[in-house]
PDB file of N, CA and C in Angstrom:
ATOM      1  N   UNK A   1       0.833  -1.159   0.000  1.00  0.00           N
ATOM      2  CA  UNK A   1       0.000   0.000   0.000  1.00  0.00           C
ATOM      3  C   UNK A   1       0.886   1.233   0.000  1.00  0.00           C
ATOM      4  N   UNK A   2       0.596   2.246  -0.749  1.00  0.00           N
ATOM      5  CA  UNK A   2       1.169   3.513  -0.612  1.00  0.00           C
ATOM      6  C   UNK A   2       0.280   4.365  -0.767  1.00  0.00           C
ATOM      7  N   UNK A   3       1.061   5.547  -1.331  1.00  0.00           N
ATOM      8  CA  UNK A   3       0.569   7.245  -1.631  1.00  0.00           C
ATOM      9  C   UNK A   3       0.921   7.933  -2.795  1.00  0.00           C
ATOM     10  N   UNK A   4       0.891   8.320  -4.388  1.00  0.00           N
ATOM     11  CA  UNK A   4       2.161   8.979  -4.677  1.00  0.00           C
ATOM     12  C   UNK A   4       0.702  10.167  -5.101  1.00  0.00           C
ATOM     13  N   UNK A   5       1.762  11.319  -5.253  1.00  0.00           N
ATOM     14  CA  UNK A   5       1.588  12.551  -5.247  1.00  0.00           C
ATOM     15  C   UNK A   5       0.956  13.083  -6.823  1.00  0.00           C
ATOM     16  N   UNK A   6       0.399  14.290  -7.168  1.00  0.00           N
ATOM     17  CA  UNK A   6       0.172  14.559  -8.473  1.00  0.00           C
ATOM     18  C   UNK A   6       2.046  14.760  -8.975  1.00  0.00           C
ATOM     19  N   UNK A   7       2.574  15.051  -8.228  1.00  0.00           N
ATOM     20  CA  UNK A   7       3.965  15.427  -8.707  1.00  0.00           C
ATOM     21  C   UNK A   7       4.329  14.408  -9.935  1.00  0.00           C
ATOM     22  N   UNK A   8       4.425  13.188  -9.073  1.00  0.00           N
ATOM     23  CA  UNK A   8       4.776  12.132  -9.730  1.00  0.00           C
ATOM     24  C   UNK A   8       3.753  11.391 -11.248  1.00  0.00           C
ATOM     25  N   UNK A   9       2.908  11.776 -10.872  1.00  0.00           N
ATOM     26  CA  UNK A   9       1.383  11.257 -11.615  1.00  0.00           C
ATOM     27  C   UNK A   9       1.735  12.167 -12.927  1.00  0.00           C
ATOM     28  N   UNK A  10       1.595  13.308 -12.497  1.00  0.00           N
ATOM     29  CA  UNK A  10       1.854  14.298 -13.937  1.00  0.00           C
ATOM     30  C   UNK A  10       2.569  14.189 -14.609  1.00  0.00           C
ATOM     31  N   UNK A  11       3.783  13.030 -14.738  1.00  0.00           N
ATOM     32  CA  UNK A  11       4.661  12.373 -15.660  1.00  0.00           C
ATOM     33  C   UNK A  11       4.185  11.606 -16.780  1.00  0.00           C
ATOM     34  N   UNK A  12       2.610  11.317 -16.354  1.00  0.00           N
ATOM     35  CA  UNK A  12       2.322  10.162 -17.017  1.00  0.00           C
ATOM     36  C   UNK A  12       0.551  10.780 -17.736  1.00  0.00           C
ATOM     37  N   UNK A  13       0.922   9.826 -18.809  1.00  0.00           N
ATOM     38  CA  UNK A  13      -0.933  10.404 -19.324  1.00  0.00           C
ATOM     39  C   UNK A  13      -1.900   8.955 -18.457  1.00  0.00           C
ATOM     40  N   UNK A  14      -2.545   9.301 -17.838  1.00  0.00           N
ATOM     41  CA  UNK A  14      -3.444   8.264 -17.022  1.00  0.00           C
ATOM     42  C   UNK A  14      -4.124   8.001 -17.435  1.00  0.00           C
ATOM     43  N   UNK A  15      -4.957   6.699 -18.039  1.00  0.00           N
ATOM     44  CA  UNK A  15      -5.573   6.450 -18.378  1.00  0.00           C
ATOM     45  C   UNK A  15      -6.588   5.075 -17.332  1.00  0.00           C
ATOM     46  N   UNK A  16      -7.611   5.164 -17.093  1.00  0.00           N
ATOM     47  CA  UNK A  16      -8.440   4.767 -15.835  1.00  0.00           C
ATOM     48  C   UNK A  16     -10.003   4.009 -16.276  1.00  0.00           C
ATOM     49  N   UNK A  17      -9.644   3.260 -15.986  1.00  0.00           N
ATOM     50  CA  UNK A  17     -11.132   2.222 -16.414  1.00  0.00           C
ATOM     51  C   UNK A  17     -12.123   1.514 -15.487  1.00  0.00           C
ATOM     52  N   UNK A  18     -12.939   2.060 -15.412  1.00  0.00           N
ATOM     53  CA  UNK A  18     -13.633   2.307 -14.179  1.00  0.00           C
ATOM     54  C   UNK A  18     -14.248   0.874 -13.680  1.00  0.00           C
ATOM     55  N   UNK A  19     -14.654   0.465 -15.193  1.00  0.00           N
ATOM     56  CA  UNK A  19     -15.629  -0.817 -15.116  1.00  0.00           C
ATOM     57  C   UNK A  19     -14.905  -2.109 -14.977  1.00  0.00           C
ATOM     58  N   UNK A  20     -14.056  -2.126 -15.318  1.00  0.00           N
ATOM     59  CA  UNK A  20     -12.142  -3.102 -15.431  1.00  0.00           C
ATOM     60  C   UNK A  20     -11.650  -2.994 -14.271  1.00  0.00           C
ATOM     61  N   UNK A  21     -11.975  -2.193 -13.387  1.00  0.00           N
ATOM     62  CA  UNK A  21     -11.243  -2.011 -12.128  1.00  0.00           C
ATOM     63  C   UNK A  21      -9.286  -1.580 -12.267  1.00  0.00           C
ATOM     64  N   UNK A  22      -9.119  -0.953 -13.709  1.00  0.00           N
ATOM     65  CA  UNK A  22      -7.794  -1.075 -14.065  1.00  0.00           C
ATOM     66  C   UNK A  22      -7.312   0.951 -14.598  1.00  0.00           C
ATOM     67  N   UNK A  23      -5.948   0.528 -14.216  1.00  0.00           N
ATOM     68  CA  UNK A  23      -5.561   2.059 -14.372  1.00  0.00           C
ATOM     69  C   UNK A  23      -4.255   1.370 -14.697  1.00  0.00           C
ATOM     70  N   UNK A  24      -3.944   2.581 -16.038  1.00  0.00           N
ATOM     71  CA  UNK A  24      -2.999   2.449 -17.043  1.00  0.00           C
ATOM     72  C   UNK A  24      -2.042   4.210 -17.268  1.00  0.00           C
ATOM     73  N   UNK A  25      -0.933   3.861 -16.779  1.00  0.00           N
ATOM     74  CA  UNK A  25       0.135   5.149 -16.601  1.00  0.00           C
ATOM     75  C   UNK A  25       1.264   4.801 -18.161  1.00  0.00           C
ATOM     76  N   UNK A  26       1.028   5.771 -19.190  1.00  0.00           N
ATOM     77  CA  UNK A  26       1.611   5.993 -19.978  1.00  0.00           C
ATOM     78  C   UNK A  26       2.685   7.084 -20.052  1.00  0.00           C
ATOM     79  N   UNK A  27       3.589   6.666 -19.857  1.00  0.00           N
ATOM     80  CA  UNK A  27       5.069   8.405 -20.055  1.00  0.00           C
ATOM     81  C   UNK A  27       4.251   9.308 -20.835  1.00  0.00           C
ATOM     82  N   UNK A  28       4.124  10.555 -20.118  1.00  0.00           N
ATOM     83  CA  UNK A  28       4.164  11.358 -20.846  1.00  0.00           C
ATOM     84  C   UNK A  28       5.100  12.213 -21.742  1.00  0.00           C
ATOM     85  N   UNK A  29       4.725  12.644 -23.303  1.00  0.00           N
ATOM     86  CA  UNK A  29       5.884  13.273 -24.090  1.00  0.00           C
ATOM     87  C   UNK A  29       6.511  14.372 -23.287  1.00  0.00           C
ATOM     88  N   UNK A  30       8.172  13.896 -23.733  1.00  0.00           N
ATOM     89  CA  UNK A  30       8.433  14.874 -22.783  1.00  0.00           C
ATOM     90  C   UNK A  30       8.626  16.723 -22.799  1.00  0.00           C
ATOM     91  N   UNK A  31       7.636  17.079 -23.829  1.00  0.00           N
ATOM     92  CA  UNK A  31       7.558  18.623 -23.875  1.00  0.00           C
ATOM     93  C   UNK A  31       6.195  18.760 -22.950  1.00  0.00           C
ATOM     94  N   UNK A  32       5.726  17.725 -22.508  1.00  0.00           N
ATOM     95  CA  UNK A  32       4.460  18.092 -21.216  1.00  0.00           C
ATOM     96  C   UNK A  32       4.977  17.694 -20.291  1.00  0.00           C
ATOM     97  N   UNK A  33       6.016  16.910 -19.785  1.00  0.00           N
ATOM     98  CA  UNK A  33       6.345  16.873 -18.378  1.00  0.00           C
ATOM     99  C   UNK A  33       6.500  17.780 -17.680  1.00  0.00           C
ATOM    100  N   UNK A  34       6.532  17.522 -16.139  1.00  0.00           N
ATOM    101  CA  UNK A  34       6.817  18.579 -15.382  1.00  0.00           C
ATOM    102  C   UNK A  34       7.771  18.545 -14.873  1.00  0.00           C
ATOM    103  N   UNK A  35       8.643  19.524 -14.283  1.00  0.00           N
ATOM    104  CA  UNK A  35       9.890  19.127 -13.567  1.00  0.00           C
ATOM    105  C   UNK A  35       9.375  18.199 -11.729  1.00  0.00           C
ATOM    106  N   UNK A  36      10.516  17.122 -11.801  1.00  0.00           N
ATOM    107  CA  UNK A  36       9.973  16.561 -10.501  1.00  0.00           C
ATOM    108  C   UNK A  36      10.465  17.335  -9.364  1.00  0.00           C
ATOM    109  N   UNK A  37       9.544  17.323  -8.232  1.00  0.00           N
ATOM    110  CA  UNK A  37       9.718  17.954  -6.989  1.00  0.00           C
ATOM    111  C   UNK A  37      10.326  17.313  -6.083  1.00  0.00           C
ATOM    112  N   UNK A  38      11.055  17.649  -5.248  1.00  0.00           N
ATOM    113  CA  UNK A  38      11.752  16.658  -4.284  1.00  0.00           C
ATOM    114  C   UNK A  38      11.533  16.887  -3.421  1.00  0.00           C
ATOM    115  N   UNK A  39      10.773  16.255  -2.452  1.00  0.00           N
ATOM    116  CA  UNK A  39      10.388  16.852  -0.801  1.00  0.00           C
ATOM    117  C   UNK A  39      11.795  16.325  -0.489  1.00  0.00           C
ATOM    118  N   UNK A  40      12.075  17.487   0.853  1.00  0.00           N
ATOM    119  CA  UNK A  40      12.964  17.241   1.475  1.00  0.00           C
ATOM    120  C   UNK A  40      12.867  17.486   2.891  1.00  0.00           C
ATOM    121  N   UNK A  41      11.357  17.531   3.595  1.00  0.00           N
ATOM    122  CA  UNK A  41      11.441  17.532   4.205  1.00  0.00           C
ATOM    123  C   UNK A  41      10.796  16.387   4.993  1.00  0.00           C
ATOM    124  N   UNK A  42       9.952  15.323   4.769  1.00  0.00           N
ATOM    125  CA  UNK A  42      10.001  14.049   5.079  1.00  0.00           C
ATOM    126  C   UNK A  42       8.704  13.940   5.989  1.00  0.00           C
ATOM    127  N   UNK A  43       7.748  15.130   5.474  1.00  0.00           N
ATOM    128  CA  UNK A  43       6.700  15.260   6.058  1.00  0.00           C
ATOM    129  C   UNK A  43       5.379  14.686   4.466  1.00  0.00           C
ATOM    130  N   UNK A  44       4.083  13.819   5.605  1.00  0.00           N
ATOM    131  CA  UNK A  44       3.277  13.825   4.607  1.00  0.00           C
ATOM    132  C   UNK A  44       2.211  14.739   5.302  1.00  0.00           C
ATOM    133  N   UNK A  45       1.335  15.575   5.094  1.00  0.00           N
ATOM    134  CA  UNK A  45       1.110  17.140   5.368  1.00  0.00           C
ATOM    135  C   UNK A  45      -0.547  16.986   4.669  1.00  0.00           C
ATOM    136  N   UNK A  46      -1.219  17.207   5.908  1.00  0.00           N
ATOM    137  CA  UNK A  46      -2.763  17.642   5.420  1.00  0.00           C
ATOM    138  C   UNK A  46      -2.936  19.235   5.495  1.00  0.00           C
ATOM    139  N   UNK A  47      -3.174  19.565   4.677  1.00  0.00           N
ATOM    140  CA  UNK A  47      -3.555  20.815   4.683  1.00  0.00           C
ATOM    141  C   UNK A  47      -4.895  21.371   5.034  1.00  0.00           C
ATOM    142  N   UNK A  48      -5.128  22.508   5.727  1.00  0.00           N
ATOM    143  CA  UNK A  48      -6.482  23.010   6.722  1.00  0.00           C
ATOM    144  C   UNK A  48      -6.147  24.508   6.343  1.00  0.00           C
ATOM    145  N   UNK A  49      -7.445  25.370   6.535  1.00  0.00           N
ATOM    146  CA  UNK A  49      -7.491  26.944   6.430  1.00  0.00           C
ATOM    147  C   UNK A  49      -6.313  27.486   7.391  1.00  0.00           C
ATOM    148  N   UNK A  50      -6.111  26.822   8.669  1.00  0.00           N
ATOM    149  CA  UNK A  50      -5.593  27.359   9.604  1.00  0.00           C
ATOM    150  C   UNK A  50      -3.903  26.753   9.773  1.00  0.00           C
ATOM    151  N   UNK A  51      -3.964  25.081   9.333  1.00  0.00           N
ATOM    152  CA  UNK A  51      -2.719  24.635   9.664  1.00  0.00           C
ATOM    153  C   UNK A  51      -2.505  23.136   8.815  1.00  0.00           C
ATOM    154  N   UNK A  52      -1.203  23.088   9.022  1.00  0.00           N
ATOM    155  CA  UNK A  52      -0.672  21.646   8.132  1.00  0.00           C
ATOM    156  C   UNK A  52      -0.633  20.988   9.808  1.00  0.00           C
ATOM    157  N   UNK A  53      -1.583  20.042   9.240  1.00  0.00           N
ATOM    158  CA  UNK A  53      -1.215  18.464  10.177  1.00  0.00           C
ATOM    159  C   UNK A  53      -0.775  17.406   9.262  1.00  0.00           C
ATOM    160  N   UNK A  54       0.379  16.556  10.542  1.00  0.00           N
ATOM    161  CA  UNK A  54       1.190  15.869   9.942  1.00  0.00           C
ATOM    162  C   UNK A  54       0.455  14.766  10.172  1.00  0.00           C
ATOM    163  N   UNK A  55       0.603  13.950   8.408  1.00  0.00           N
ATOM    164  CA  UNK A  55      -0.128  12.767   8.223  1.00  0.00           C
ATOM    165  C   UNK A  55       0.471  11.604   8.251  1.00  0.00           C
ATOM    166  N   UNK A  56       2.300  12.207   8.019  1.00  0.00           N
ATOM    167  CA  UNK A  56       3.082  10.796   8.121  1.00  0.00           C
ATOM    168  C   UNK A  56       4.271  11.476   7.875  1.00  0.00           C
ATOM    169  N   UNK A  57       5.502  10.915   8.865  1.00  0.00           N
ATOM    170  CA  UNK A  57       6.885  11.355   8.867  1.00  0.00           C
ATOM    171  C   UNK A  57       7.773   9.670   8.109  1.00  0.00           C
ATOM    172  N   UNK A  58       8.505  10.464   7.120  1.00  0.00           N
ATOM    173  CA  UNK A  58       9.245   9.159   6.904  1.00  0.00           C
ATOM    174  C   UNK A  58      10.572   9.263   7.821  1.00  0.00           C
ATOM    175  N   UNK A  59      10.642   7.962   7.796  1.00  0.00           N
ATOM    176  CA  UNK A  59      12.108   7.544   8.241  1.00  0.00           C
ATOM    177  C   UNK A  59      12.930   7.793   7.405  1.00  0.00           C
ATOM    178  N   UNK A  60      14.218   8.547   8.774  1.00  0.00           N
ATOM    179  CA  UNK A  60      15.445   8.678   8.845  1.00  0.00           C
ATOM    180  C   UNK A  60      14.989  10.234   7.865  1.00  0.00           C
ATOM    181  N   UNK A  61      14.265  10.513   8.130  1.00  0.00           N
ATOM    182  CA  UNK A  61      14.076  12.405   7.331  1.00  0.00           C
ATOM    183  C   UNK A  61      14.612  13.249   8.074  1.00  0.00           C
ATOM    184  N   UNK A  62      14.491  14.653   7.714  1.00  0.00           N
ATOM    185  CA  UNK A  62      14.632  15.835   8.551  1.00  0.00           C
ATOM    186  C   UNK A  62      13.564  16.003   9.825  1.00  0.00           C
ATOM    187  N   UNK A  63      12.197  15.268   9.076  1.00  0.00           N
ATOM    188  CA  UNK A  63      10.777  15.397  10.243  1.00  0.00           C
ATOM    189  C   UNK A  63      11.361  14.749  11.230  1.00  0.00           C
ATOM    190  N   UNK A  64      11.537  13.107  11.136  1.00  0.00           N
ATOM    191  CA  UNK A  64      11.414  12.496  11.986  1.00  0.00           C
ATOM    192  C   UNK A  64      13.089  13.606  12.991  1.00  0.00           C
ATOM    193  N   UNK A  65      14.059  13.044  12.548  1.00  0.00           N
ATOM    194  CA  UNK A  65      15.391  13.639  13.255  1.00  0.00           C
ATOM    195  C   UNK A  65      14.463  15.034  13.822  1.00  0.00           C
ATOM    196  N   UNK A  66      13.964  16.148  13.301  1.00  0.00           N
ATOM    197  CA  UNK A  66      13.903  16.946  14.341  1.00  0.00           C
ATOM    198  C   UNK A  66      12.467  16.513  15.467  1.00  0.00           C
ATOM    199  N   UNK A  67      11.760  15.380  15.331  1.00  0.00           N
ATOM    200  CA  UNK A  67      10.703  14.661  16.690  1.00  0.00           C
ATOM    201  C   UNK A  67       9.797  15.249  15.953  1.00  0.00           C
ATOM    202  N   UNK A  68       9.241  15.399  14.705  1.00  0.00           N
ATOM    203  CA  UNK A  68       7.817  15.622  14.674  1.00  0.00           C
ATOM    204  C   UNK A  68       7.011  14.460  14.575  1.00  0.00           C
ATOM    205  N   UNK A  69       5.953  13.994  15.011  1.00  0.00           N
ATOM    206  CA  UNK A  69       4.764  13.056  15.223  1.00  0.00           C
ATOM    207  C   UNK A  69       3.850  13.377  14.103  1.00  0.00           C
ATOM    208  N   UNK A  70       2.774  12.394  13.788  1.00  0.00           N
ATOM    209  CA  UNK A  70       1.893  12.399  12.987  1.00  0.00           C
ATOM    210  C   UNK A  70       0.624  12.931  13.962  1.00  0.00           C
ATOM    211  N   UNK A  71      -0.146  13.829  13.910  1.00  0.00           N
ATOM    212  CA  UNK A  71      -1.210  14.448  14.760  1.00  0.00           C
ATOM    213  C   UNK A  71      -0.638  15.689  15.173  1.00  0.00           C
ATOM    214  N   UNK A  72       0.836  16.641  15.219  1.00  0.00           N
ATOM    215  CA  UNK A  72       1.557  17.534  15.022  1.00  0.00           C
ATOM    216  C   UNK A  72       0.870  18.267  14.163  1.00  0.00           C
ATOM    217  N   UNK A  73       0.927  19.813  14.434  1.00  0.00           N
ATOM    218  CA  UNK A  73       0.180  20.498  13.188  1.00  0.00           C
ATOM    219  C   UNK A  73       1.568  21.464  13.519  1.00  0.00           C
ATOM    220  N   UNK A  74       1.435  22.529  11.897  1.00  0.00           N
ATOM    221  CA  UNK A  74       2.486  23.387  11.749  1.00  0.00           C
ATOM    222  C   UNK A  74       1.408  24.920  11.551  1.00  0.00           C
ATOM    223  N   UNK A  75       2.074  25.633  12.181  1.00  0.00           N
ATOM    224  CA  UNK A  75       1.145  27.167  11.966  1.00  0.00           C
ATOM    225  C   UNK A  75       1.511  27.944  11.147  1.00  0.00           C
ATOM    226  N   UNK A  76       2.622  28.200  11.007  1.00  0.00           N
ATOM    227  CA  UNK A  76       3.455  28.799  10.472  1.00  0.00           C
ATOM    228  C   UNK A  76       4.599  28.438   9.853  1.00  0.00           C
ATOM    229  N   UNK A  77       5.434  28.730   8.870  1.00  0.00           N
ATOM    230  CA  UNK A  77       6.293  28.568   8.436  1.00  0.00           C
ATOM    231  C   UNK A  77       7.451  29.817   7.782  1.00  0.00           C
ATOM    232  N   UNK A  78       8.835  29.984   8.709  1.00  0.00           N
ATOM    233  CA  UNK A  78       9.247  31.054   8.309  1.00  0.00           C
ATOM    234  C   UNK A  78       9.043  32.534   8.584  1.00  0.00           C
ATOM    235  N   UNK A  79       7.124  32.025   9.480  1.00  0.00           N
ATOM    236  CA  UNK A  79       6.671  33.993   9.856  1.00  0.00           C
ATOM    237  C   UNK A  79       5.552  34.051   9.562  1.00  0.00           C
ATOM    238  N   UNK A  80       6.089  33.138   8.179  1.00  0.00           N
ATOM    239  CA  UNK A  80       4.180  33.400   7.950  1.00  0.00           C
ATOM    240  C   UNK A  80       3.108  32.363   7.981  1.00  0.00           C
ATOM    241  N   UNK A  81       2.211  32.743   8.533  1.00  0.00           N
ATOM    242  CA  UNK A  81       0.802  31.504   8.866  1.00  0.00           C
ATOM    243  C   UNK A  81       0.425  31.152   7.864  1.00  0.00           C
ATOM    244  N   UNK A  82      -0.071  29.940   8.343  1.00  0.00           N
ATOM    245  CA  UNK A  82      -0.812  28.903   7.001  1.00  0.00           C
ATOM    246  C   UNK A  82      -2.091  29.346   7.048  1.00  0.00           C
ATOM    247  N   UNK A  83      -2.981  29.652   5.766  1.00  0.00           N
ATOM    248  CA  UNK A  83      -4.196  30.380   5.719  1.00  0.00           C
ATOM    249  C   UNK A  83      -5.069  29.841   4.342  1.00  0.00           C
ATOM    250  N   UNK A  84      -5.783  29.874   4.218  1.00  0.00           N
ATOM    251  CA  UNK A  84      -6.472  29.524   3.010  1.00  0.00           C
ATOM    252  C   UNK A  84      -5.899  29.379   1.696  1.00  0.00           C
ATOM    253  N   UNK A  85      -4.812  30.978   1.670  1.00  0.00           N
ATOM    254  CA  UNK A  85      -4.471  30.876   0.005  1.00  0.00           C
ATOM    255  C   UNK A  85      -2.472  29.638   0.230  1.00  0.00           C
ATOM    256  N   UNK A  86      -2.373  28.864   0.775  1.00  0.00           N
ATOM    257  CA  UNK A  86      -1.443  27.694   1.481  1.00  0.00           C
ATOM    258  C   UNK A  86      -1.341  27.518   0.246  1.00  0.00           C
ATOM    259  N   UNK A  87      -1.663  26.577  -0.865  1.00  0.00           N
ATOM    260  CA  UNK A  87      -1.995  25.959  -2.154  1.00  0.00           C
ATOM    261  C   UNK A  87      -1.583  26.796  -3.172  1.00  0.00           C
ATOM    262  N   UNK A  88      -2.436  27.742  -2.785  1.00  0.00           N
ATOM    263  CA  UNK A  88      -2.366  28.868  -3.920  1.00  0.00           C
ATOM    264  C   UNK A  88      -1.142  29.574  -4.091  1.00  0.00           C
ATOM    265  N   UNK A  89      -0.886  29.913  -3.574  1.00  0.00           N
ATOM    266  CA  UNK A  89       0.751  31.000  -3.067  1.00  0.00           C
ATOM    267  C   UNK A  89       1.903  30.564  -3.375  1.00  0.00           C
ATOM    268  N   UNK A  90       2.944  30.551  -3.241  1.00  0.00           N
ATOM    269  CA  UNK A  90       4.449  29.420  -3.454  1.00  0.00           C
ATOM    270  C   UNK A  90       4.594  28.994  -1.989  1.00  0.00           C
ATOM    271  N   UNK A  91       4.148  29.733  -0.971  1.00  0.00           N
ATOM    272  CA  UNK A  91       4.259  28.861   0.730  1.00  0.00           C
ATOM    273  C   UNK A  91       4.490  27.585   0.335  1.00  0.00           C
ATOM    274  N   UNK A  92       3.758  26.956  -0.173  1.00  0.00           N
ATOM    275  CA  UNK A  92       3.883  25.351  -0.233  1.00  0.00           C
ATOM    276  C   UNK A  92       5.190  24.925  -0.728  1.00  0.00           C
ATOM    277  N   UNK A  93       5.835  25.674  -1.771  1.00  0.00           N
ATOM    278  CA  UNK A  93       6.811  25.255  -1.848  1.00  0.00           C
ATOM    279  C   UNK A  93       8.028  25.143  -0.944  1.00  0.00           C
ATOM    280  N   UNK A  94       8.653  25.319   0.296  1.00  0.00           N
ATOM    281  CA  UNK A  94       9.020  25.300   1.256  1.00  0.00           C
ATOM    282  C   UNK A  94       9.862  23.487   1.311  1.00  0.00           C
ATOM    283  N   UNK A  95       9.222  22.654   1.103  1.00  0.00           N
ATOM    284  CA  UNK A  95       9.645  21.158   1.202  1.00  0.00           C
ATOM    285  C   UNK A  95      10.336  20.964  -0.087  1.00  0.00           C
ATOM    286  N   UNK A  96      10.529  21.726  -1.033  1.00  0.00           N
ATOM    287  CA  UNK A  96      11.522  21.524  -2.234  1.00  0.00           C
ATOM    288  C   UNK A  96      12.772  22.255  -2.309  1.00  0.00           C
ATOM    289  N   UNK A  97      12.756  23.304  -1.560  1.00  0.00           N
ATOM    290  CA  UNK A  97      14.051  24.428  -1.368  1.00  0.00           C
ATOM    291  C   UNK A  97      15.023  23.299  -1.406  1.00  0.00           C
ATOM    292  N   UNK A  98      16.208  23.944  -1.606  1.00  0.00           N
ATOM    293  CA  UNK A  98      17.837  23.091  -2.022  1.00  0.00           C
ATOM    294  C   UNK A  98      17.802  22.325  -0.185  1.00  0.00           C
ATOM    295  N   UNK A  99      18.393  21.175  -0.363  1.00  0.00           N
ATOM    296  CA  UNK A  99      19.309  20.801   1.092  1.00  0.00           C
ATOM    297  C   UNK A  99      19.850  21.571   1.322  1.00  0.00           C
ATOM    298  N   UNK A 100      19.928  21.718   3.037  1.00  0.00           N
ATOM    299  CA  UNK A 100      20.783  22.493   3.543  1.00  0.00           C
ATOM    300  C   UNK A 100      20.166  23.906   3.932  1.00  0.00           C
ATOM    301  N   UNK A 101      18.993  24.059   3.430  1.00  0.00           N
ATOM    302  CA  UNK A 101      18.173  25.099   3.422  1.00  0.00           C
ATOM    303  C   UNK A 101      16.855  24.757   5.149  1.00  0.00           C
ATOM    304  N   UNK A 102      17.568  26.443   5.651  1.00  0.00           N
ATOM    305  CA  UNK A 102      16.474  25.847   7.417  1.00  0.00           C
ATOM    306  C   UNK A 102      15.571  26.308   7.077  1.00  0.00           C
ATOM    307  N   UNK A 103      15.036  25.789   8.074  1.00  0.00           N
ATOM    308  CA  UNK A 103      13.406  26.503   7.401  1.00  0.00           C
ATOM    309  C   UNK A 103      12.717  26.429   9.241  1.00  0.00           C
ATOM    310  N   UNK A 104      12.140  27.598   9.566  1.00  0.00           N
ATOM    311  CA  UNK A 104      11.848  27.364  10.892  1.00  0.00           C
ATOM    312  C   UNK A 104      10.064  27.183  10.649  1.00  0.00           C
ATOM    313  N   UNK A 105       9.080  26.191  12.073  1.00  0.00           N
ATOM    314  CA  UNK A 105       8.617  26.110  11.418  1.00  0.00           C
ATOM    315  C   UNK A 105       7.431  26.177  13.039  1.00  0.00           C
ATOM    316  N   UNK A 106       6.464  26.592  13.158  1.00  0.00           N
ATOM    317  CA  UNK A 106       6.133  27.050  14.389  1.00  0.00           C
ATOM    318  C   UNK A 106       4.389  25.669  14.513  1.00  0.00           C
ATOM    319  N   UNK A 107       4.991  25.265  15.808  1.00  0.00           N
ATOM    320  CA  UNK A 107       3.737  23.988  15.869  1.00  0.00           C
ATOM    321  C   UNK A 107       2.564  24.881  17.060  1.00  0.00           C
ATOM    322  N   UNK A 108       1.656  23.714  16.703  1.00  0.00           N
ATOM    323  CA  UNK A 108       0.446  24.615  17.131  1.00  0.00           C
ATOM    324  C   UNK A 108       0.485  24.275  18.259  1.00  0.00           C
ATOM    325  N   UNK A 109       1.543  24.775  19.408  1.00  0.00           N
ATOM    326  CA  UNK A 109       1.721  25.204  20.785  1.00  0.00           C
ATOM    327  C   UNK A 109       2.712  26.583  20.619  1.00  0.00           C
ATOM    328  N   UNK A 110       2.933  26.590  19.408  1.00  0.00           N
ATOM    329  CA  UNK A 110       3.681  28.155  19.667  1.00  0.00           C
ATOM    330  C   UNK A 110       5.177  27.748  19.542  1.00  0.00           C
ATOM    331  N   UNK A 111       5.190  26.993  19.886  1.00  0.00           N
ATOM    332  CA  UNK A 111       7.049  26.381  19.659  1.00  0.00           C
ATOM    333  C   UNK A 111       7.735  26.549  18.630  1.00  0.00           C
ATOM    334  N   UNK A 112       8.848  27.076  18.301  1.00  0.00           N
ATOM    335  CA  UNK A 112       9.411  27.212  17.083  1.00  0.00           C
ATOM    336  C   UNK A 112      10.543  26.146  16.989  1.00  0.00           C
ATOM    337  N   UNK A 113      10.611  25.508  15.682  1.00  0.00           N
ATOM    338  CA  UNK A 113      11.509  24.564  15.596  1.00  0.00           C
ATOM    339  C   UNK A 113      11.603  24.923  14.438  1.00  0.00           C
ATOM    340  N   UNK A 114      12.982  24.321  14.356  1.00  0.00           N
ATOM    341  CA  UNK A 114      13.680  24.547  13.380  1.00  0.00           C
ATOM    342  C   UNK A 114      14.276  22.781  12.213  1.00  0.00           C
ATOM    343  N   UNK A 115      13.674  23.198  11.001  1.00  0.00           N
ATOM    344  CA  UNK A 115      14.180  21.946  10.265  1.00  0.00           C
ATOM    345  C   UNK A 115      14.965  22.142   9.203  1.00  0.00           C
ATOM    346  N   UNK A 116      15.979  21.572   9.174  1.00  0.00           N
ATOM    347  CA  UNK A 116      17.286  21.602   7.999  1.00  0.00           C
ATOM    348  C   UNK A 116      16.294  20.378   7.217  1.00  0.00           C
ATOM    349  N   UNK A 117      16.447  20.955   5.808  1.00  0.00           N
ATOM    350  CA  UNK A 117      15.675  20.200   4.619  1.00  0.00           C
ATOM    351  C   UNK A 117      16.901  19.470   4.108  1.00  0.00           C
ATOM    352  N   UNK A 118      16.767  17.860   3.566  1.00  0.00           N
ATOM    353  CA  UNK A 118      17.795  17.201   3.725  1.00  0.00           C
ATOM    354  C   UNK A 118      17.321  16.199   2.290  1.00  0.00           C
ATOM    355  N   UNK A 119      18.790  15.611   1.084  1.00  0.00           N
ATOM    356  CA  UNK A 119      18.086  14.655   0.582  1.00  0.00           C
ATOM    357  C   UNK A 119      18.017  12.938   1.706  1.00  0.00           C
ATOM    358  N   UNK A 120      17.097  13.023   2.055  1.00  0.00           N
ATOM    359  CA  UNK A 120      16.995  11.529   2.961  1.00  0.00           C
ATOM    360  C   UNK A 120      16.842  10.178   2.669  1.00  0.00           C
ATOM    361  N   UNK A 121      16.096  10.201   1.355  1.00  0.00           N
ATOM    362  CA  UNK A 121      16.577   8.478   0.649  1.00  0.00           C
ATOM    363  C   UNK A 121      17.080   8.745  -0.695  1.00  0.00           C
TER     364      UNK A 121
END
């Protein structure tokens, strides 16, 4: 069982058959690909008007090494609060910045922590 992301999906032309119970991932040409994203910060992240709760930390990441838990929410990031336009904005981009890049990141007790974004597998 897994998860993968539109990141990854948007590589491919999908093709999905509802009645077959079958789904078919074709490469997409590559003048429609997208460039791939690299989380680096090792968080899987629900997004809310108010805050990112954490849905799943991988192992041996930057999440787990700095103790974040799954049920953890993030308020802020950097200064600025997570708010409706989260999606919309480049905020989100934050988990792709280069390694080596901190990123402070404020949990919903007010605590500020700090996470070095890392490549981890």
């Amino acid at each position: 069982m897994g998860s993968i992301g539109l990141p990854l999906i948007a590589q491919f032309d999908v093709i999905m058959d509802i009645t077959a119970e079958s789904l078919w991932l074709r490469p997409a040409p590559p003048k429609r690909r997208l460039p791939m994203l690299k989380d680096r910060s090792g968080f899987g992240l629900a997004v809310s008007p108010s805050a990112l709760t954490v849905a799943h930390v991988a192992a041996h990441s930057p999440a787990e090494m700095s103790g974040w838990s799954i049920g953890d929410q993030i308020v802020r990031i950097d200064g600025r609060p997570i708010n409706a336009s989260y999606t919309r904005g480049e905020l989100w981009r934050w988990r792709f910045l280069p390694a080596g890049t901190h990123v402070r990141l404020v949990d919903g007790s007010g605590i500020v922590r700090r996470l070095t974004l890392a490549d981890y597998y």
